[in-house]
PDB file of N, CA and C in Angstrom:
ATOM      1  N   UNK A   1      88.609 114.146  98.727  1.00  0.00           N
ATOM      2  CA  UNK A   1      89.422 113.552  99.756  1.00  0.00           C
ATOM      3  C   UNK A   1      89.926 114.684 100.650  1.00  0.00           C
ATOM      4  N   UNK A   2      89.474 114.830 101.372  1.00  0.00           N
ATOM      5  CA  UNK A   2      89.916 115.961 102.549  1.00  0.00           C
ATOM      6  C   UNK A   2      90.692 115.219 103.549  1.00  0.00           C
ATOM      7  N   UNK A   3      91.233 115.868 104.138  1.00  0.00           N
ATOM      8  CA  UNK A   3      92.459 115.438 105.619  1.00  0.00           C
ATOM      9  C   UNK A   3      92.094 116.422 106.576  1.00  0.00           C
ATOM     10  N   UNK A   4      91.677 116.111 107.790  1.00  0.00           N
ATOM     11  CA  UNK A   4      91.069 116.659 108.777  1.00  0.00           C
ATOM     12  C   UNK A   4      92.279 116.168 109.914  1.00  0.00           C
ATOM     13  N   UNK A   5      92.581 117.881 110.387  1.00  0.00           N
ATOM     14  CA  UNK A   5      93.594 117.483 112.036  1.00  0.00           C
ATOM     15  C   UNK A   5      92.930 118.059 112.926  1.00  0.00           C
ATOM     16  N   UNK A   6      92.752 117.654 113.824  1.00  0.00           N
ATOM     17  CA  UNK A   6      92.099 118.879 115.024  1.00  0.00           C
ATOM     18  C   UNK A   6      93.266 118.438 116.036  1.00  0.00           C
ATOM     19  N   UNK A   7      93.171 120.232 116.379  1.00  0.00           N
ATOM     20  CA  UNK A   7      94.337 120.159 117.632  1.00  0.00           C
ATOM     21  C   UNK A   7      94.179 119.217 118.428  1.00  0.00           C
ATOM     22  N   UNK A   8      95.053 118.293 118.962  1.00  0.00           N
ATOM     23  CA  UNK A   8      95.191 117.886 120.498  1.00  0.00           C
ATOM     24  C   UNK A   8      94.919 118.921 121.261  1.00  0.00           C
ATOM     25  N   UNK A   9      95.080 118.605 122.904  1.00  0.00           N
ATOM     26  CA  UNK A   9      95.425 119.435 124.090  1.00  0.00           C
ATOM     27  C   UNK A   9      96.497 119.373 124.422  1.00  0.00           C
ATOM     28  N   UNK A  10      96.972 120.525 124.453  1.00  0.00           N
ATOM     29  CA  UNK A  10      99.200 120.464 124.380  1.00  0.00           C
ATOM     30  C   UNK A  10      99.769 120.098 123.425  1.00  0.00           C
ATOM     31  N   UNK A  11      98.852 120.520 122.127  1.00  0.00           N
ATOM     32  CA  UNK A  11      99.636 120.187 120.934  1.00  0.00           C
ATOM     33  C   UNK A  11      99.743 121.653 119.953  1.00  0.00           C
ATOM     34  N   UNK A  12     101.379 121.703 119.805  1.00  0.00           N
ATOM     35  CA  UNK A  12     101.779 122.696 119.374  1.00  0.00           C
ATOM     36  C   UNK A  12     101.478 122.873 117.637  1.00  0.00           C
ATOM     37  N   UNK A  13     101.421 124.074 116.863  1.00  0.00           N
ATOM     38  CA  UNK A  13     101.534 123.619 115.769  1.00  0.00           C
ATOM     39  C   UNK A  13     102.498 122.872 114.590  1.00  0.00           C
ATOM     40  N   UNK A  14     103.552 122.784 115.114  1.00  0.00           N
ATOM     41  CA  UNK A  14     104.572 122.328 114.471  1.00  0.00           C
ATOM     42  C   UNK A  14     104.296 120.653 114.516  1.00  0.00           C
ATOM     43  N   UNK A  15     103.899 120.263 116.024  1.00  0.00           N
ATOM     44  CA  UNK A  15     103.109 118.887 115.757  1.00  0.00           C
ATOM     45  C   UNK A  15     101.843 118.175 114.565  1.00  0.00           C
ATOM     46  N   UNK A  16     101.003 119.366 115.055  1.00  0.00           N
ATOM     47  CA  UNK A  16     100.083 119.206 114.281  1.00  0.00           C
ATOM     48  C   UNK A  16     100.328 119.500 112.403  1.00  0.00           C
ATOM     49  N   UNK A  17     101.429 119.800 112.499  1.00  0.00           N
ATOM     50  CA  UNK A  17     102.098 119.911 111.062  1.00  0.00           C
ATOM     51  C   UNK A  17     102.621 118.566 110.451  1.00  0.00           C
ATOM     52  N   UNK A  18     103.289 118.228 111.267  1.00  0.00           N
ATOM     53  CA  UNK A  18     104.151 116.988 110.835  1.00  0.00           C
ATOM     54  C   UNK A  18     102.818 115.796 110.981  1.00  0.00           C
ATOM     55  N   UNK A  19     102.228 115.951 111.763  1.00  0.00           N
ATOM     56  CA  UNK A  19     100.768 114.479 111.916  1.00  0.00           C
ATOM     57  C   UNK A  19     100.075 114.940 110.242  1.00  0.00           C
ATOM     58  N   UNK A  20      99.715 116.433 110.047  1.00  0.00           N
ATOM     59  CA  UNK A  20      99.048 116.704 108.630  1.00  0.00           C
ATOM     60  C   UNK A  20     100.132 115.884 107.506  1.00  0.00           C
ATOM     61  N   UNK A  21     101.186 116.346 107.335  1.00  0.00           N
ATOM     62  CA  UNK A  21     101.959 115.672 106.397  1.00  0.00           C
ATOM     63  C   UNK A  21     102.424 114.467 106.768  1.00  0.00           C
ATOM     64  N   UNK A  22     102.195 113.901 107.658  1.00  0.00           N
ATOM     65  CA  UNK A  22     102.517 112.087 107.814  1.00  0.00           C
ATOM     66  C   UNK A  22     100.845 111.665 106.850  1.00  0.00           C
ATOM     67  N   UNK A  23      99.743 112.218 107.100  1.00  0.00           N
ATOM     68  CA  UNK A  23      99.096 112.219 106.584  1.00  0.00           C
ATOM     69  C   UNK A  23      98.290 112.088 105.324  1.00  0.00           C
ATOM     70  N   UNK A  24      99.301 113.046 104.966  1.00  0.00           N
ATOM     71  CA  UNK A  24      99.185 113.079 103.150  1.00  0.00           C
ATOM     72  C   UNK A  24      99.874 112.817 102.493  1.00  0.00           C
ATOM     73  N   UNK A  25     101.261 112.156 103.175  1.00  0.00           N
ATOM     74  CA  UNK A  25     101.875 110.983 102.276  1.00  0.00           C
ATOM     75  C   UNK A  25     101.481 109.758 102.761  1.00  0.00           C
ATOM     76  N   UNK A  26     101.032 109.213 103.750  1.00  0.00           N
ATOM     77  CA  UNK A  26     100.090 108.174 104.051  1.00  0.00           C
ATOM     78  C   UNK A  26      98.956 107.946 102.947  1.00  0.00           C
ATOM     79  N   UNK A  27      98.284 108.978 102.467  1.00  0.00           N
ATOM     80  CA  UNK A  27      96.953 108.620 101.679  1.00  0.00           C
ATOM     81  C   UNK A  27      97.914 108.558 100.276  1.00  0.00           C
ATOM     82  N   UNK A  28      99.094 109.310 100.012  1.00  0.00           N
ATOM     83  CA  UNK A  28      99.528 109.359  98.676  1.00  0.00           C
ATOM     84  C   UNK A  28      99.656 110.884  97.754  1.00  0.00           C
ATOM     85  N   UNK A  29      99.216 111.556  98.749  1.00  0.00           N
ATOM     86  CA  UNK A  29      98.911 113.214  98.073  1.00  0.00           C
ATOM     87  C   UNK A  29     100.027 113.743  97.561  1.00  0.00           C
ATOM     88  N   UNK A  30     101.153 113.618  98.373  1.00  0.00           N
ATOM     89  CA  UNK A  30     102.354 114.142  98.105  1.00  0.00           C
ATOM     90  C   UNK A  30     102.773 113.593  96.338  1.00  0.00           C
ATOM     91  N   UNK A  31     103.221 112.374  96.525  1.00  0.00           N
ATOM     92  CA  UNK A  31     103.314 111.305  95.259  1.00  0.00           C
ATOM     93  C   UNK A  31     102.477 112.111  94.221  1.00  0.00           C
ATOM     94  N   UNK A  32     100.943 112.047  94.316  1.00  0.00           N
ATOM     95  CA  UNK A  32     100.136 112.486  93.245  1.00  0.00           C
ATOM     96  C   UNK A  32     100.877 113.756  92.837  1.00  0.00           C
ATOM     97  N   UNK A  33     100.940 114.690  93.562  1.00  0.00           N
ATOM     98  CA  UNK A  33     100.915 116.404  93.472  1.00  0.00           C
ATOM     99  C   UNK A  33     102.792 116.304  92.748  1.00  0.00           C
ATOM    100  N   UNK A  34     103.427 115.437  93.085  1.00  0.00           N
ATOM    101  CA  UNK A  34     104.519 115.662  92.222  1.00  0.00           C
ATOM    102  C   UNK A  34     104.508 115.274  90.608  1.00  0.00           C
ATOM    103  N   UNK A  35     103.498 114.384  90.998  1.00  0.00           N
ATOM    104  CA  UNK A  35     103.525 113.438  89.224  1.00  0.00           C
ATOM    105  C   UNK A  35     103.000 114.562  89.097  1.00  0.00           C
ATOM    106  N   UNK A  36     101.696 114.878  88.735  1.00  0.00           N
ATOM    107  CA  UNK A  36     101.203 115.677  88.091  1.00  0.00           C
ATOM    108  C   UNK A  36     101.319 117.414  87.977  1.00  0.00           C
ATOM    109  N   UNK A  37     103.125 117.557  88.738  1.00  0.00           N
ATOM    110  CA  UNK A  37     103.534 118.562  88.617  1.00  0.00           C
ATOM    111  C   UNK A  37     103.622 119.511  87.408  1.00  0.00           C
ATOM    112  N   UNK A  38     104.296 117.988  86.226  1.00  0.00           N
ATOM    113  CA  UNK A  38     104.166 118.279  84.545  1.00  0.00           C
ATOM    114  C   UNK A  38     103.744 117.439  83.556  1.00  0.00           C
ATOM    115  N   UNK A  39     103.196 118.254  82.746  1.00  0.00           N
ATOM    116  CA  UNK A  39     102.633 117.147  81.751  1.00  0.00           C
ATOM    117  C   UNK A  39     102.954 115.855  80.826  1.00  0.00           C
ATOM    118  N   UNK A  40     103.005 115.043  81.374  1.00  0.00           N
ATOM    119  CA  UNK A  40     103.666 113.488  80.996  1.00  0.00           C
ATOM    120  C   UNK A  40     102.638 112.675  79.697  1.00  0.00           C
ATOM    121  N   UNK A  41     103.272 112.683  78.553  1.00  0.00           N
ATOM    122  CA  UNK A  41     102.668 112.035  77.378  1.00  0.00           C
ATOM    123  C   UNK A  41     102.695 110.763  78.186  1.00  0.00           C
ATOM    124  N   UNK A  42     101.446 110.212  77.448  1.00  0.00           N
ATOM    125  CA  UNK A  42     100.759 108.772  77.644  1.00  0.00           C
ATOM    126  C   UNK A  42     101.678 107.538  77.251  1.00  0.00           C
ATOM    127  N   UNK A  43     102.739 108.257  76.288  1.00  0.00           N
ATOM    128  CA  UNK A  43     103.611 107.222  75.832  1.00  0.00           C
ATOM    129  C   UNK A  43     104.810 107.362  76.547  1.00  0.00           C
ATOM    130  N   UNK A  44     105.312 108.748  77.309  1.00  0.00           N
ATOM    131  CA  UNK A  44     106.488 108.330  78.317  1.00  0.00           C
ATOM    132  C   UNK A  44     105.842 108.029  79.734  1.00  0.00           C
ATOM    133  N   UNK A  45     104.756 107.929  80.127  1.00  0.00           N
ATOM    134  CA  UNK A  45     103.781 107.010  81.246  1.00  0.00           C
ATOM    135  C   UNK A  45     104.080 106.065  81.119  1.00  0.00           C
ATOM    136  N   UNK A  46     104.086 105.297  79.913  1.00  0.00           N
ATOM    137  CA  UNK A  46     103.844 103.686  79.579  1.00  0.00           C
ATOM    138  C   UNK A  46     105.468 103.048  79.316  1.00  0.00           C
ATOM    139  N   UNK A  47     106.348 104.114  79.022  1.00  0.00           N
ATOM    140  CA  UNK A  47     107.144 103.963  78.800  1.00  0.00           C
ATOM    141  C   UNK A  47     108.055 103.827  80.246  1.00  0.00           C
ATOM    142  N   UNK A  48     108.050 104.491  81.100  1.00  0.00           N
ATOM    143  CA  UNK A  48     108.432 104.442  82.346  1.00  0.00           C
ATOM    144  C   UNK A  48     108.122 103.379  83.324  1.00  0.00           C
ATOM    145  N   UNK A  49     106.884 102.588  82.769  1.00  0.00           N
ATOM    146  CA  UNK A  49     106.330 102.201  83.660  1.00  0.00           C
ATOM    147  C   UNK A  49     106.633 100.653  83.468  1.00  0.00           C
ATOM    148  N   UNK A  50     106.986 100.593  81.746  1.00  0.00           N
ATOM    149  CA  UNK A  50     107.894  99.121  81.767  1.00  0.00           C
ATOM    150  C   UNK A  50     109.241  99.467  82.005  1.00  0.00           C
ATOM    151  N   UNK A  51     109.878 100.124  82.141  1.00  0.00           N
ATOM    152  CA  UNK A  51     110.973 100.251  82.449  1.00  0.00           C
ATOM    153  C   UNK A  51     111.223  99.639  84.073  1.00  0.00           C
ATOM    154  N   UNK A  52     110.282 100.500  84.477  1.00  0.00           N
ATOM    155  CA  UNK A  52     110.184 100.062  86.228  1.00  0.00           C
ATOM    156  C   UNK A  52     109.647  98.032  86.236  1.00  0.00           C
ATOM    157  N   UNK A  53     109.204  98.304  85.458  1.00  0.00           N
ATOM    158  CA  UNK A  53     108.459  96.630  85.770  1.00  0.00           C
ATOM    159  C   UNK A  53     109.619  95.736  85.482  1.00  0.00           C
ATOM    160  N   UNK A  54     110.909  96.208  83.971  1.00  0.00           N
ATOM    161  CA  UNK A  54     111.573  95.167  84.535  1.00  0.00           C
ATOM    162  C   UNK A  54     112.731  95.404  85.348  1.00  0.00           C
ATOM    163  N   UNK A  55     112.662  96.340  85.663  1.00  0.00           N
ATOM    164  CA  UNK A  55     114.175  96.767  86.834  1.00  0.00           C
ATOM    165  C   UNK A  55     113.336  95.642  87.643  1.00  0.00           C
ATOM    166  N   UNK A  56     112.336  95.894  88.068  1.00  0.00           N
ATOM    167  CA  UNK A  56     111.884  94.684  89.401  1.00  0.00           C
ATOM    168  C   UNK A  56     111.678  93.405  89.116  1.00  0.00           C
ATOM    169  N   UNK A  57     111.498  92.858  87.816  1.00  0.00           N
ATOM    170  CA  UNK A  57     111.707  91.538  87.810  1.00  0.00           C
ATOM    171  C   UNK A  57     113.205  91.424  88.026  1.00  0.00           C
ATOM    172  N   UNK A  58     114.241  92.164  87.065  1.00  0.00           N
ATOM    173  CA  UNK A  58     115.556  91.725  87.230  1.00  0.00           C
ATOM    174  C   UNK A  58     115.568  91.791  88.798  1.00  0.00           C
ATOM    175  N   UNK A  59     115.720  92.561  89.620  1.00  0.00           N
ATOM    176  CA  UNK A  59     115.628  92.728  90.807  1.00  0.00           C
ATOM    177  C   UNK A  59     115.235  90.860  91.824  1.00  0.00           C
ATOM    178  N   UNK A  60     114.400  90.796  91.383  1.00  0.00           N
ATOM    179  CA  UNK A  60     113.036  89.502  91.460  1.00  0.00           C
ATOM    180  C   UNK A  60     114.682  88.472  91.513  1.00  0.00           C
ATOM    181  N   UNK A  61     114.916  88.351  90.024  1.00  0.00           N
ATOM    182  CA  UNK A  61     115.815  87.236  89.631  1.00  0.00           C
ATOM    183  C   UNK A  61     117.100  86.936  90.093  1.00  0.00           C
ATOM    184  N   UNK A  62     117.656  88.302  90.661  1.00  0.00           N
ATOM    185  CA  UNK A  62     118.985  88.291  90.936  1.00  0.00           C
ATOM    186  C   UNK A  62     119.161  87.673  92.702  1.00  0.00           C
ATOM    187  N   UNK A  63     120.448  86.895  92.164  1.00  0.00           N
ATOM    188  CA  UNK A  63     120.724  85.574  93.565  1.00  0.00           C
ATOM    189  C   UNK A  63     122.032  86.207  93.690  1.00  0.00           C
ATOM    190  N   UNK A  64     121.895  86.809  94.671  1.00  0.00           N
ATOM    191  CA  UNK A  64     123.634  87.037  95.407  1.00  0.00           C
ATOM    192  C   UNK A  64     124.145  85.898  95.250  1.00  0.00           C
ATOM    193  N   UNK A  65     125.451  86.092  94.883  1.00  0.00           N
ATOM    194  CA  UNK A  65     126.206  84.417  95.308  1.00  0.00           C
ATOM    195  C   UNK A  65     127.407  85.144  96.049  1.00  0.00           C
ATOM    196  N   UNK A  66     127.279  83.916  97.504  1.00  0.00           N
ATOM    197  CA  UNK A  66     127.583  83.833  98.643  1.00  0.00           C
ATOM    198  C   UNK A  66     128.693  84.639  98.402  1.00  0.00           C
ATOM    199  N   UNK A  67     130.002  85.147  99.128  1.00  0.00           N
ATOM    200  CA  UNK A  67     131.379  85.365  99.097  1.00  0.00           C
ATOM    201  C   UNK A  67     132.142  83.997 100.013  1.00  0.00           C
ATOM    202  N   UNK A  68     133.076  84.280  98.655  1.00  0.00           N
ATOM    203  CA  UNK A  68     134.403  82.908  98.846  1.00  0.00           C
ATOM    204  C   UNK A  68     134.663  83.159 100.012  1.00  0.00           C
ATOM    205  N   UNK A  69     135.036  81.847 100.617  1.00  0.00           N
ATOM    206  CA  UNK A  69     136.244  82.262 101.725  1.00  0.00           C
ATOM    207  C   UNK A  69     137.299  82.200 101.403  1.00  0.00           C
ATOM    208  N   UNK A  70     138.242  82.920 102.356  1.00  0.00           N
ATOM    209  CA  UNK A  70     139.795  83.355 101.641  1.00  0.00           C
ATOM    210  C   UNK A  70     140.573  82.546 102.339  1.00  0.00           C
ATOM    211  N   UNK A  71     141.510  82.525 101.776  1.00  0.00           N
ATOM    212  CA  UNK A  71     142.048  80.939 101.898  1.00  0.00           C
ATOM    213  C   UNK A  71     143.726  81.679 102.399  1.00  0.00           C
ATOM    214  N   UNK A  72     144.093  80.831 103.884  1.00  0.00           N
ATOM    215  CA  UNK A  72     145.560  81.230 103.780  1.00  0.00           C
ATOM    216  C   UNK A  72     146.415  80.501 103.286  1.00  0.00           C
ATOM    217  N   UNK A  73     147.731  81.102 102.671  1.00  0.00           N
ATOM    218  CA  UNK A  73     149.153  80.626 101.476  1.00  0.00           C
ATOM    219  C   UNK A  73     150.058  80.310 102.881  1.00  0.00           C
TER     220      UNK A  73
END
């Protein structure tokens, strides 16, 4: 998976920096290159990964309920 920038015309490098890294967190590179910063057993992978699944169902389930109106004495 390569990422290819070629200069614009009137494009500085600091542009062409930020388009490269919109880039490679667009495809996901960034994400990858952090996970696999350190070595993660297969069982805290799996373990993390239901953890996340039910934060988002709870997430899924939870119903704001409305706020009272306040009542004048």
């Amino acid at each position: 998976m390569a990422i290819r920038v070629k200069a614009r015309s009137g494009e500085s490098v600091d542009q062409m920096m930020r388009r490269f890294k919109k880039l490679c967190e667009k495809e996901g590179l960034t994400k990858d290159i952090k996970r696999k910063e350190h070595y993660e057993k297969p069982s805290e992978r799996r373990r993390r990964a239901s953890r996340k699944s039910v934060a988002r169902r709870a997430k899924d389930d939870f119903i704001p309920m409305k706020a009272e109106k306040k009542t004048e004495r």
